[in-house]
C-alpha atoms as a PDB file:
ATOM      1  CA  UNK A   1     117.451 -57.385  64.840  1.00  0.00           C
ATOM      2  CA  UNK A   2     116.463 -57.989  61.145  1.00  0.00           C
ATOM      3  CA  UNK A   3     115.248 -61.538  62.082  1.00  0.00           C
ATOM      4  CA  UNK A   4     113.305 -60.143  64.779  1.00  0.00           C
ATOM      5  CA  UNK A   5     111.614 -57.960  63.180  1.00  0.00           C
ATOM      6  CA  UNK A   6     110.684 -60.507  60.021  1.00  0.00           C
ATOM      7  CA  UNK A   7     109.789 -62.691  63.100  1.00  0.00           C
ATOM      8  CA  UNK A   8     107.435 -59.643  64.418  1.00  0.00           C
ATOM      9  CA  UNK A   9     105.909 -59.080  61.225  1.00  0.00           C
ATOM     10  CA  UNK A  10     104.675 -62.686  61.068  1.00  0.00           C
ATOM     11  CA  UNK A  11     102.825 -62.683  63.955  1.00  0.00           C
ATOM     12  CA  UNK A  12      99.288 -61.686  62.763  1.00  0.00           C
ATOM     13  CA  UNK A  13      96.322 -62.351  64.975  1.00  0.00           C
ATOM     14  CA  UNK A  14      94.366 -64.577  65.178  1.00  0.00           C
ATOM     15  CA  UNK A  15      90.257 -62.771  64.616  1.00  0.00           C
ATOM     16  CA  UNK A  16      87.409 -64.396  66.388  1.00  0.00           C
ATOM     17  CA  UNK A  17      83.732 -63.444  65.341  1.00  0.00           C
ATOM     18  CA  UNK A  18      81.575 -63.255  68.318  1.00  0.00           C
ATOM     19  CA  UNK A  19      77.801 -62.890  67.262  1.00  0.00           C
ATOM     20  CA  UNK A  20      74.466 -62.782  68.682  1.00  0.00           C
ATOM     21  CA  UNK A  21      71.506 -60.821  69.498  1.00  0.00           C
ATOM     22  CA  UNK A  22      70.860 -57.723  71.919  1.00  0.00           C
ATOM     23  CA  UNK A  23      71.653 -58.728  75.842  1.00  0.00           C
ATOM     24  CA  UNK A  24      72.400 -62.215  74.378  1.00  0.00           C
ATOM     25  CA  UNK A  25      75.628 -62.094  76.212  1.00  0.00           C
ATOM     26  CA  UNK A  26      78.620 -61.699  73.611  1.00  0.00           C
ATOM     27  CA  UNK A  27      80.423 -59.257  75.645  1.00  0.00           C
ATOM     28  CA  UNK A  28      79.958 -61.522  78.643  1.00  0.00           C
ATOM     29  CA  UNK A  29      81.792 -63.980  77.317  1.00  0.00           C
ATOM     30  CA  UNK A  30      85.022 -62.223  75.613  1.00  0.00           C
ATOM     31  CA  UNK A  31      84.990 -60.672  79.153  1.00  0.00           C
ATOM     32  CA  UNK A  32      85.040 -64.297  80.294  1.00  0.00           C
ATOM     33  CA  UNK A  33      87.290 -65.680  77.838  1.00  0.00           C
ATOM     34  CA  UNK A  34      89.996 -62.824  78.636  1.00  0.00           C
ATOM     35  CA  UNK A  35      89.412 -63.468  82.111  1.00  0.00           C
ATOM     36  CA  UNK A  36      90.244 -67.252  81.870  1.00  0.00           C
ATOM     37  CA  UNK A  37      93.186 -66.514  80.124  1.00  0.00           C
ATOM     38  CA  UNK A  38      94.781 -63.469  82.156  1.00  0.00           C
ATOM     39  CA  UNK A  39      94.268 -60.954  80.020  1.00  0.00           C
ATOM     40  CA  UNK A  40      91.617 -58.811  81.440  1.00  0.00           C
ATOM     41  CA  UNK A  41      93.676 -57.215  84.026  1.00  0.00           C
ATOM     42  CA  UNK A  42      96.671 -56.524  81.832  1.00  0.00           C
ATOM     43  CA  UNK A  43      97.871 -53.517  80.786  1.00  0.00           C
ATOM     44  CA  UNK A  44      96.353 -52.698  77.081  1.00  0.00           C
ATOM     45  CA  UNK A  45      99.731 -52.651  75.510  1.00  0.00           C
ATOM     46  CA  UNK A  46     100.926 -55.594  77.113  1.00  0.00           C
ATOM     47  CA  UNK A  47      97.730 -58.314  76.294  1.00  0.00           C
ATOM     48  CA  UNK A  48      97.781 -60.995  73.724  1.00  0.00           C
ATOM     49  CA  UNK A  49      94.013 -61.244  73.713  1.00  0.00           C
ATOM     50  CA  UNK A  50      91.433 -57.732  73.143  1.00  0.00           C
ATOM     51  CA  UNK A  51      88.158 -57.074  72.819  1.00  0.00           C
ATOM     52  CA  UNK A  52      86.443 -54.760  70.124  1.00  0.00           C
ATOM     53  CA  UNK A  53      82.762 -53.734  70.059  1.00  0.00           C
ATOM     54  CA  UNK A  54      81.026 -53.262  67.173  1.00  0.00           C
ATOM     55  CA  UNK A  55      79.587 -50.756  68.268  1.00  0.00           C
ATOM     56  CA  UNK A  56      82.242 -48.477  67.749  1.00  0.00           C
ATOM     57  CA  UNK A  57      81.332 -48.765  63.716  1.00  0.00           C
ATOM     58  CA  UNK A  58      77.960 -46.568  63.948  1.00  0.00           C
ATOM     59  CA  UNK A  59      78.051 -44.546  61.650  1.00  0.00           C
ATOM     60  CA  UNK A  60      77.587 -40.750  62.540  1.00  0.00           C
ATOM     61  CA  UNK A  61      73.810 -39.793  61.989  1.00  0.00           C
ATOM     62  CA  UNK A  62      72.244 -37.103  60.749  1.00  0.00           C
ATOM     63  CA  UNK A  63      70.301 -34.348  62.777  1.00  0.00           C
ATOM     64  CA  UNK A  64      67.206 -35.889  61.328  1.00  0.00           C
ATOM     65  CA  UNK A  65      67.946 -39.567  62.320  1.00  0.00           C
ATOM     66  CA  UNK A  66      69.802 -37.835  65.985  1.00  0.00           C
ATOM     67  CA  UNK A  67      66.028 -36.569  66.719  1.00  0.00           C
ATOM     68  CA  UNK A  68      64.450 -39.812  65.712  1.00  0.00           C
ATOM     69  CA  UNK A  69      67.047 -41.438  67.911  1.00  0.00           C
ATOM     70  CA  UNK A  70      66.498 -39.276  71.041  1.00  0.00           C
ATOM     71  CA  UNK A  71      62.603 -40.393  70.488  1.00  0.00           C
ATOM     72  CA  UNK A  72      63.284 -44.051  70.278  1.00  0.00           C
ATOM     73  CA  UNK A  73      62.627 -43.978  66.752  1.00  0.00           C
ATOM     74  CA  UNK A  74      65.926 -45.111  64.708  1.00  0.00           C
ATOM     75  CA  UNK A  75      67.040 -48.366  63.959  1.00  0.00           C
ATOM     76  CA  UNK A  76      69.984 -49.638  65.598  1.00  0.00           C
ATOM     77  CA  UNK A  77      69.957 -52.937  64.870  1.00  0.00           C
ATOM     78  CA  UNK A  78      69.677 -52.566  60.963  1.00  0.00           C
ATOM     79  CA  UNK A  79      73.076 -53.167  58.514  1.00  0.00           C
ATOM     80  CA  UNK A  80      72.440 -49.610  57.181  1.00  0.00           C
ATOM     81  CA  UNK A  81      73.285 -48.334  61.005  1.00  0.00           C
ATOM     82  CA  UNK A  82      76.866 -49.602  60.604  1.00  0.00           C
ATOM     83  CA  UNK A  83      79.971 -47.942  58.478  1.00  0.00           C
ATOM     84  CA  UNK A  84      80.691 -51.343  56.796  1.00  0.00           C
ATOM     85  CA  UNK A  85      83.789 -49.525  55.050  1.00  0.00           C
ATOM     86  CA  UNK A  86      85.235 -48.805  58.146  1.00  0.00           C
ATOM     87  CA  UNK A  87      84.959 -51.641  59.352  1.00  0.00           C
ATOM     88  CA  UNK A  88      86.677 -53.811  56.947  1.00  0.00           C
ATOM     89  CA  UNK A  89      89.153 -51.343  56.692  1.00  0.00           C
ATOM     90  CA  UNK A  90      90.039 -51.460  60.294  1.00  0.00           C
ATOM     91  CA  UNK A  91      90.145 -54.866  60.475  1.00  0.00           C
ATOM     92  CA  UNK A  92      92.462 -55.361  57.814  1.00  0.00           C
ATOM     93  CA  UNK A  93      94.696 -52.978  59.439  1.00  0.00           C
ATOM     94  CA  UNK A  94      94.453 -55.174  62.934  1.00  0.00           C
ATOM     95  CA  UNK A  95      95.150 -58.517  60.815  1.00  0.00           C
ATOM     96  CA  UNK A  96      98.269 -56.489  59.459  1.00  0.00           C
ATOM     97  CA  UNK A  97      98.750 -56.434  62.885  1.00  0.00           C
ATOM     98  CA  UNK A  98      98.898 -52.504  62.489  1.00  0.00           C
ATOM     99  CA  UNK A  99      97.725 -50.135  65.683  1.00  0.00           C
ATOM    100  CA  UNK A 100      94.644 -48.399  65.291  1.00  0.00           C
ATOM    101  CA  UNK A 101      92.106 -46.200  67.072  1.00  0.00           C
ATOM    102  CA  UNK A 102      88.689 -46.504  66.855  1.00  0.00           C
ATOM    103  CA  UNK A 103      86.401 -44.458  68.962  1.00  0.00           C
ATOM    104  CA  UNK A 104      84.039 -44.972  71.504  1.00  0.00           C
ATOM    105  CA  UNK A 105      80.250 -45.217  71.494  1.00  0.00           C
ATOM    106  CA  UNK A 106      78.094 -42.474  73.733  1.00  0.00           C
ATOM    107  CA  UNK A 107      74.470 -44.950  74.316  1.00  0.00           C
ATOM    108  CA  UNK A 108      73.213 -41.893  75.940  1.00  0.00           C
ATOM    109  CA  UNK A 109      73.204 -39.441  73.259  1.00  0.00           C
ATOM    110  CA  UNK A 110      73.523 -42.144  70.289  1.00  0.00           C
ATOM    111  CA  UNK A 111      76.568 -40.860  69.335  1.00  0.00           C
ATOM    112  CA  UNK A 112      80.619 -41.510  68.559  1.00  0.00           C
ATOM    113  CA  UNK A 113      82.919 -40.532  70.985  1.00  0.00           C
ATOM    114  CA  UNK A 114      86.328 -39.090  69.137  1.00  0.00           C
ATOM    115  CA  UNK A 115      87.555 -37.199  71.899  1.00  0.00           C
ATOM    116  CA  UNK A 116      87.777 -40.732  74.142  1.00  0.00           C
ATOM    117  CA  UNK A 117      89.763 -42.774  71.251  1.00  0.00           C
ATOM    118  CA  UNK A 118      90.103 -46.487  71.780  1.00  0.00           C
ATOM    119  CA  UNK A 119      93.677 -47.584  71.445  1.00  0.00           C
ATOM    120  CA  UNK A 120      93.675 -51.401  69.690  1.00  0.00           C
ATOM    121  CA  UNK A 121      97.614 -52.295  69.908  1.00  0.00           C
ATOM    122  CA  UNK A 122      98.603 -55.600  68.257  1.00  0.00           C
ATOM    123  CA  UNK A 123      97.988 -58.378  69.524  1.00  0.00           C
ATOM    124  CA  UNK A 124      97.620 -62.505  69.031  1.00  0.00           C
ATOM    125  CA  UNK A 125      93.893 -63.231  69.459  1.00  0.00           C
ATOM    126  CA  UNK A 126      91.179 -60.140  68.804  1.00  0.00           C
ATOM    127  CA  UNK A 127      88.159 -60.965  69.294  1.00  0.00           C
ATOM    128  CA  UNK A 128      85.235 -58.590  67.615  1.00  0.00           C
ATOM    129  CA  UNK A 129      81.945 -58.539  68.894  1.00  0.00           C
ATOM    130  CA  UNK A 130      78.738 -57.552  67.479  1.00  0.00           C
ATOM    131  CA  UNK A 131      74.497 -57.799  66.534  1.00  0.00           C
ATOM    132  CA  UNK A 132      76.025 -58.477  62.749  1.00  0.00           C
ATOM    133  CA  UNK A 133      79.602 -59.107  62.749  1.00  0.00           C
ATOM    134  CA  UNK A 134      78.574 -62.354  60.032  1.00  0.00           C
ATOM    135  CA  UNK A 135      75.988 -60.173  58.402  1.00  0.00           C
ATOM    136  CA  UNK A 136      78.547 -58.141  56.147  1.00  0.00           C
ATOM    137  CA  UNK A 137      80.242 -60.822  53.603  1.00  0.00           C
ATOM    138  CA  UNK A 138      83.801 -59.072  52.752  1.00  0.00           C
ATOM    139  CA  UNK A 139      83.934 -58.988  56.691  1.00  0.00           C
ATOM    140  CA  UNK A 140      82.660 -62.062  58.301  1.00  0.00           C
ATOM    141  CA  UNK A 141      85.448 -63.542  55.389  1.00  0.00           C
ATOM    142  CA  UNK A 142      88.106 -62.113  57.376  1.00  0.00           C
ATOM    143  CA  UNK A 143      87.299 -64.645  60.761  1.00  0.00           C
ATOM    144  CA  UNK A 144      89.471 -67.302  61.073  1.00  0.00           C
ATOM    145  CA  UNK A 145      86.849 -68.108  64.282  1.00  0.00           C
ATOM    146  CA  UNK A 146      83.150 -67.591  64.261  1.00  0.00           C
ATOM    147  CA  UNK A 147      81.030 -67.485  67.597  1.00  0.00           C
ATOM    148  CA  UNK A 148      77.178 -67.320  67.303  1.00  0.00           C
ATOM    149  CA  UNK A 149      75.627 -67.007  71.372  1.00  0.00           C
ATOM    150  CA  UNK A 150      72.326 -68.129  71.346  1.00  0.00           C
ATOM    151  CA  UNK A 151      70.582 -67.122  74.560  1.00  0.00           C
ATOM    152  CA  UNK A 152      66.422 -66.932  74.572  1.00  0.00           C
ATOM    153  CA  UNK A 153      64.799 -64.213  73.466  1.00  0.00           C
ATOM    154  CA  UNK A 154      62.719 -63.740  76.733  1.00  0.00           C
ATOM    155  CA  UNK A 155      65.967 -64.067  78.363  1.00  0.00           C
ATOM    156  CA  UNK A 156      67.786 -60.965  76.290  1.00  0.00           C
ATOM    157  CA  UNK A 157      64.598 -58.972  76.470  1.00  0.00           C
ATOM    158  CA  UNK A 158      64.480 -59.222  80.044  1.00  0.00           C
ATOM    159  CA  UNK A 159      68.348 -58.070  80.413  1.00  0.00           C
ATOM    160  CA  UNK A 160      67.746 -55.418  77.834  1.00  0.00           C
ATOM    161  CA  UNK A 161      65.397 -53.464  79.524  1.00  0.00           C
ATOM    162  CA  UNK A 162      66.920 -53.101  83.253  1.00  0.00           C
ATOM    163  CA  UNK A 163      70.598 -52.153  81.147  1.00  0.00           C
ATOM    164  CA  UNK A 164      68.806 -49.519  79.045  1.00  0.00           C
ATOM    165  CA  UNK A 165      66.737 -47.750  81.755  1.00  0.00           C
ATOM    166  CA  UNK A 166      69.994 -47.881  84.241  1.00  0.00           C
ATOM    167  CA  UNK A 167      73.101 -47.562  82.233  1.00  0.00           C
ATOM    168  CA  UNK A 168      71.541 -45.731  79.188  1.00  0.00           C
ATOM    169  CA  UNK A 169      68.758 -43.556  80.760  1.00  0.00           C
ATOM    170  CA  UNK A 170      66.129 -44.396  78.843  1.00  0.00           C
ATOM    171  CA  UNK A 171      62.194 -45.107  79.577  1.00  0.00           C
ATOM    172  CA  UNK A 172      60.496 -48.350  80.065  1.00  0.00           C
ATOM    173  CA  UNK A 173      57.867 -47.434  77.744  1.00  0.00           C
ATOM    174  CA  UNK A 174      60.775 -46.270  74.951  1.00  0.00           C
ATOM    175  CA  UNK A 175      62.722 -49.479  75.394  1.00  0.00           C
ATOM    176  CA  UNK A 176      59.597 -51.931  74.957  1.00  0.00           C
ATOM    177  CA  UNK A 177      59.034 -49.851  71.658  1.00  0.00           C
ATOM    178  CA  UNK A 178      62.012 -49.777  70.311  1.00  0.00           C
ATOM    179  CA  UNK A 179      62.149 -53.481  71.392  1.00  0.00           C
ATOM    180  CA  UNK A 180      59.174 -54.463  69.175  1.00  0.00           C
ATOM    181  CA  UNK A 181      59.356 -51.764  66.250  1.00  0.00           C
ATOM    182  CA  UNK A 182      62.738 -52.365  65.273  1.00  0.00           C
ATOM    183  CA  UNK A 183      64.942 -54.598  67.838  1.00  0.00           C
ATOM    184  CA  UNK A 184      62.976 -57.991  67.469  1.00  0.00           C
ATOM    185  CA  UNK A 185      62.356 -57.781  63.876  1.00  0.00           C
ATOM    186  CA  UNK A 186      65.657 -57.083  62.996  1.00  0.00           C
ATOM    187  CA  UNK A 187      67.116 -60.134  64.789  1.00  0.00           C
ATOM    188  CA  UNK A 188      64.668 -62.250  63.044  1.00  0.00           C
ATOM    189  CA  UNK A 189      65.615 -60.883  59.417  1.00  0.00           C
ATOM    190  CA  UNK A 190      69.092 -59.885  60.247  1.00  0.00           C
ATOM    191  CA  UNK A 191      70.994 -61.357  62.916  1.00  0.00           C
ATOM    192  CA  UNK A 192      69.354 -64.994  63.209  1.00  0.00           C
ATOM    193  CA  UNK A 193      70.006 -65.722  59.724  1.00  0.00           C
ATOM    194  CA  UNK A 194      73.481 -65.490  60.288  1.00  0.00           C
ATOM    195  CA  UNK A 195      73.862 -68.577  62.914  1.00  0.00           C
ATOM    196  CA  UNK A 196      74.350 -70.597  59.828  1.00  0.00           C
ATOM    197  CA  UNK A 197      77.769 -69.288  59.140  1.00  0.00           C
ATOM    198  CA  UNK A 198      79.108 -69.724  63.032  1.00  0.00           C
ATOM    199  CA  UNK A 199      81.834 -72.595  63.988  1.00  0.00           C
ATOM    200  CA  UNK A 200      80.424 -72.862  67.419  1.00  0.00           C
ATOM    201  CA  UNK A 201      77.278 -71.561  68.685  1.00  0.00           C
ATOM    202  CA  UNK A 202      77.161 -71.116  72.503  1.00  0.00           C
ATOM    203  CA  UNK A 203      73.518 -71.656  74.095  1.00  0.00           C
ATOM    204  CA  UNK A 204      72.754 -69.150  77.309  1.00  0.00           C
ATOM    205  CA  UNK A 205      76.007 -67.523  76.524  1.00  0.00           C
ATOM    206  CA  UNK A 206      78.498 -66.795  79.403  1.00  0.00           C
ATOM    207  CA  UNK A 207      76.594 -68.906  81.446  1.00  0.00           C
ATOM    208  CA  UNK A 208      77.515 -71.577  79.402  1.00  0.00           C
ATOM    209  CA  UNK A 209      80.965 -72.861  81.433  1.00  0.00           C
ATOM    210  CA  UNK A 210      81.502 -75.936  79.000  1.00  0.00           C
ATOM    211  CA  UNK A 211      81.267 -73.893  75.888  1.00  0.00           C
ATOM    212  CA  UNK A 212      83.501 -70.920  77.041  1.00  0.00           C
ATOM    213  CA  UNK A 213      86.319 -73.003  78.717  1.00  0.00           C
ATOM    214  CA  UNK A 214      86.669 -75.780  75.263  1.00  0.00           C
ATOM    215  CA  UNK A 215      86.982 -72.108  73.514  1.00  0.00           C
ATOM    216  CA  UNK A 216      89.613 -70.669  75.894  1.00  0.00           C
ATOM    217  CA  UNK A 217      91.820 -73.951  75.407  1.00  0.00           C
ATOM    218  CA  UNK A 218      91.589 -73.597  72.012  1.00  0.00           C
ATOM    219  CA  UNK A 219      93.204 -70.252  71.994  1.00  0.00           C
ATOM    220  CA  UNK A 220      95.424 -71.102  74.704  1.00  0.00           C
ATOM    221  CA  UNK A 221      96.755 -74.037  72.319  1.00  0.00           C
ATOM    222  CA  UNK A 222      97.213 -71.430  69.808  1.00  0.00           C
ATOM    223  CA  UNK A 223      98.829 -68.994  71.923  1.00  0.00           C
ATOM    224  CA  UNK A 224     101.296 -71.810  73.109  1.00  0.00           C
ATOM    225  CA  UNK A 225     101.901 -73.336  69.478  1.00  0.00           C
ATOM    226  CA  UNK A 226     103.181 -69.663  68.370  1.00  0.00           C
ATOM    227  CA  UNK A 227     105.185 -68.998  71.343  1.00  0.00           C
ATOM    228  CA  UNK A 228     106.625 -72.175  70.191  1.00  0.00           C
ATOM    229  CA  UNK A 229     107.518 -71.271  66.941  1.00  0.00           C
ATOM    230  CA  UNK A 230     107.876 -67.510  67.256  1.00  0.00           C
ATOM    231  CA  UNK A 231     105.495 -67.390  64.201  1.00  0.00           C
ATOM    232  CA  UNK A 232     102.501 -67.843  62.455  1.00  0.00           C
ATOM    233  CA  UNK A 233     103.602 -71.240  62.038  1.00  0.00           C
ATOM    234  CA  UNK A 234     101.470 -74.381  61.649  1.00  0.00           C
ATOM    235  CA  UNK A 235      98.364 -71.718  61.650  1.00  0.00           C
ATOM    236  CA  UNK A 236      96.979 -73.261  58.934  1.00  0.00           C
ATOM    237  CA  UNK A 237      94.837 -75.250  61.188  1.00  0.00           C
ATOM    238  CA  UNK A 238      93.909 -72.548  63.540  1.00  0.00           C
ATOM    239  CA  UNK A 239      93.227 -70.003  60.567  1.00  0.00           C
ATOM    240  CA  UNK A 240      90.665 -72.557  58.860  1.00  0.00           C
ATOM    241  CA  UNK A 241      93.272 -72.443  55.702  1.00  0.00           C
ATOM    242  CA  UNK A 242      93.270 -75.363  53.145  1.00  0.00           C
ATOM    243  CA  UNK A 243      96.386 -77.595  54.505  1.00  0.00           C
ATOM    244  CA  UNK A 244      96.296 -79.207  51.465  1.00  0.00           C
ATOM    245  CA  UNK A 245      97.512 -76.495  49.763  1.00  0.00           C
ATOM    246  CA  UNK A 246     100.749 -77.225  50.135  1.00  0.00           C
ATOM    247  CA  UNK A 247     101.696 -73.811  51.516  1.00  0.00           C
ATOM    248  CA  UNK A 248     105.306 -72.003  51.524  1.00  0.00           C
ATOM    249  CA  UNK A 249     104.011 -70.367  55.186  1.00  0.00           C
ATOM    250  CA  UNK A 250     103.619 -73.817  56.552  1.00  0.00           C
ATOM    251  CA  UNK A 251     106.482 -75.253  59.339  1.00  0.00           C
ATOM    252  CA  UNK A 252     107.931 -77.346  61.516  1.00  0.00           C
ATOM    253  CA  UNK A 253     107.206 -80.521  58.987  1.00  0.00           C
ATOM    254  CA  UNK A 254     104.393 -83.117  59.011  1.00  0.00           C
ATOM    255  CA  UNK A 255     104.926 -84.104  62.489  1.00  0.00           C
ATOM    256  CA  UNK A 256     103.924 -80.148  63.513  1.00  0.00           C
ATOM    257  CA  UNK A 257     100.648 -80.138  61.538  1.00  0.00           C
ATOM    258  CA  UNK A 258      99.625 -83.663  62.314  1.00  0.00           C
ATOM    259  CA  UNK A 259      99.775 -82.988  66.520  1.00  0.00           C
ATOM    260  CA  UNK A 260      98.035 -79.929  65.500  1.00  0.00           C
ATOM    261  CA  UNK A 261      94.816 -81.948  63.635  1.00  0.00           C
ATOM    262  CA  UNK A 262      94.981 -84.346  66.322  1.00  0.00           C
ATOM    263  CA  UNK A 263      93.935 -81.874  69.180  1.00  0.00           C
ATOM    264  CA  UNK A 264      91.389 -79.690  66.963  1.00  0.00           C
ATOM    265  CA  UNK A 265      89.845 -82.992  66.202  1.00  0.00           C
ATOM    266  CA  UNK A 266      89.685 -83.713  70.163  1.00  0.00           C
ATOM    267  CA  UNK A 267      88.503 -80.678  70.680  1.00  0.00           C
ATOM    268  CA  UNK A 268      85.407 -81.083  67.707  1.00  0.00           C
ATOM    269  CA  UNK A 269      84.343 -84.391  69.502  1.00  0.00           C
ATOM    270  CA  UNK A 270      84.724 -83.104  73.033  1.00  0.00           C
ATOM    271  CA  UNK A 271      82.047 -79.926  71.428  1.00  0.00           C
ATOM    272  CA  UNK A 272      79.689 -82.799  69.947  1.00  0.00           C
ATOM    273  CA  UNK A 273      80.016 -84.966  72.932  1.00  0.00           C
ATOM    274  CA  UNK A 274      78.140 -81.853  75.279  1.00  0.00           C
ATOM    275  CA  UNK A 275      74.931 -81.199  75.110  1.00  0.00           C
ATOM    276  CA  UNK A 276      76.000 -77.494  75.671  1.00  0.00           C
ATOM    277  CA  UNK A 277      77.206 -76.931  72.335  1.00  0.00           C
ATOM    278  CA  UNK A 278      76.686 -77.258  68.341  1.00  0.00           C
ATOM    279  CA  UNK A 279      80.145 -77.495  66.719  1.00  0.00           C
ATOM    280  CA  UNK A 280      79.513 -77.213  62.500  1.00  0.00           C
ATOM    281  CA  UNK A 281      82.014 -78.888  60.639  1.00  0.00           C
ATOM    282  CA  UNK A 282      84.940 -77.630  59.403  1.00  0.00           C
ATOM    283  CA  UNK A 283      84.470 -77.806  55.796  1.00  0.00           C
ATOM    284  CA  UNK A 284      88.413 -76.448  55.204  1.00  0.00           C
ATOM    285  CA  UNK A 285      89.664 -79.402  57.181  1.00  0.00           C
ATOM    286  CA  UNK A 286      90.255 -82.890  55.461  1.00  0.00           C
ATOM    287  CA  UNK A 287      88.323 -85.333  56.509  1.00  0.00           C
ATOM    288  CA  UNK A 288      88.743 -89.173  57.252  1.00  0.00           C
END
């Protein structure tokens, strides 16, 4: 019981950035990524793969900024919106591998939700979605995967409005202003910037079949390589750690680690090969 519980311990996840603009599709495709890979209509305690929104990190406004809000007139899509702290500190609780609850986030009155508590239990893969998940440096640090989905901006503004006048009861007239006052300019200054620090950016998002099913065999590989091992082992590849380092955490020998460059390297010219996708290099890999 001892060694099962060191064993336990070990087993860490595995945290997956997944950025993008408004109605870009980032959702979309953890949905489809958990579909692909049975997770989606698993019980919450039982999945290996979950989803968090980063939404769920607003922090709590003022009554000043709640009436600006209600009028259309509060920025959403700027850092300051966020509760960085939080954040980070929930992350580093999931990459403990802790439980934690976060709560849910009320579009129609702009607003928390701590009565309807999301549960996160521990699990292999998270992935955490969000407008500026690479924006915030002490947290984008913490991604051992980073997704940018690049979708048009005509595109997202044309899903934006239909989803915020029929799931978040607001006005055509609010949503264009909001759109042009704060949502477009923010991308531009905020959230576009960020693309740079991505692994693999995803054009037209979940729409993009190519891009989301190289990704989903890339965590399925990691998901079989630690039900392998029973343990973090030979994650230095998947974790985008220095395997020079010479690491105490490393196992299973040279054979282990080489099989495990081999397909990441497949999988990095299979990306480059497809017109679909941009895969950056790996500057924490060796190269030859």
């Amino acid at each position: 019981m001892e060694q099962l519980n060191k064993t336990q311990s070990q087993r860490l996840p595995f945290l997956i950035g997944v950025a993008g603009g408004t109605a870009s599709g980032k959702s979309s495709v953890c949905t489809k990524i958990m579909e692909q890979l049975g997770q989606a209509e698993m019980d919450h305690t039982q999945r290996q793969v979950v989803a968090i929104s980063q939404d769920s990190f607003y922090r709590e406004l003022t009554p000043t900024e709640k009436a600006k809000a209600q009028r259309g007139m509060f920025n959403f899509d700027h850092p300051d919106a966020f509760n960085e702290d939080l954040m980070y500190e929930t992350l580093q609780c999931i990459l403990k591998g802790n439980k934690v609850e976060i709560p849910s986030y009320n579009y129609c009155t702009n607003s928390l939700d701590f009565e309807n508590m999301l549960v996160i239990y521990p699990a292999d893969v998270v992935l955490f979605e969000g407008i500026l998940v690479f924006y915030f440096p002490k947290i984008r640090d913490l991604f051992h995967m980073k997704l940018f989905v690049d979708t048009d901006s005509d595109t997202r503004l044309a899903r934006r409005v239909p989803r915020d006048i029929n799931e978040r009861g607001r006005d055509l007239d609010a949503v264009l202003t909001q759109y042009m006052t704060f949502v477009k300019p923010a991308f531009e200054e905020f959230c576009s910037p960020t693309k740079k620090f991505a692994d693999v950016i995803i054009p037209r998002g979940a729409d993009n079949t190519v891009a989301i099913d190289l990704i989903v065999q890339h965590i399925r590989d990691f998901l079989n390589n630690r039900s392998l091992y029973g343990s973090t082992g030979n994650m230095s590849l998947f974790m985008n750690l220095d395997l020079s380092s010479g690491s105490s955490g490393a196992m299973a020998g040279d054979a282990g680690t080489y099989t495990a460059i081999r397909r990441f390297s497949t999988l990095c010219k299979e990306l480059n090969m497809q017109g679909n996708v941009f895969f950056e290099t790996n500057k924490n890999l060796p190269h030859h």
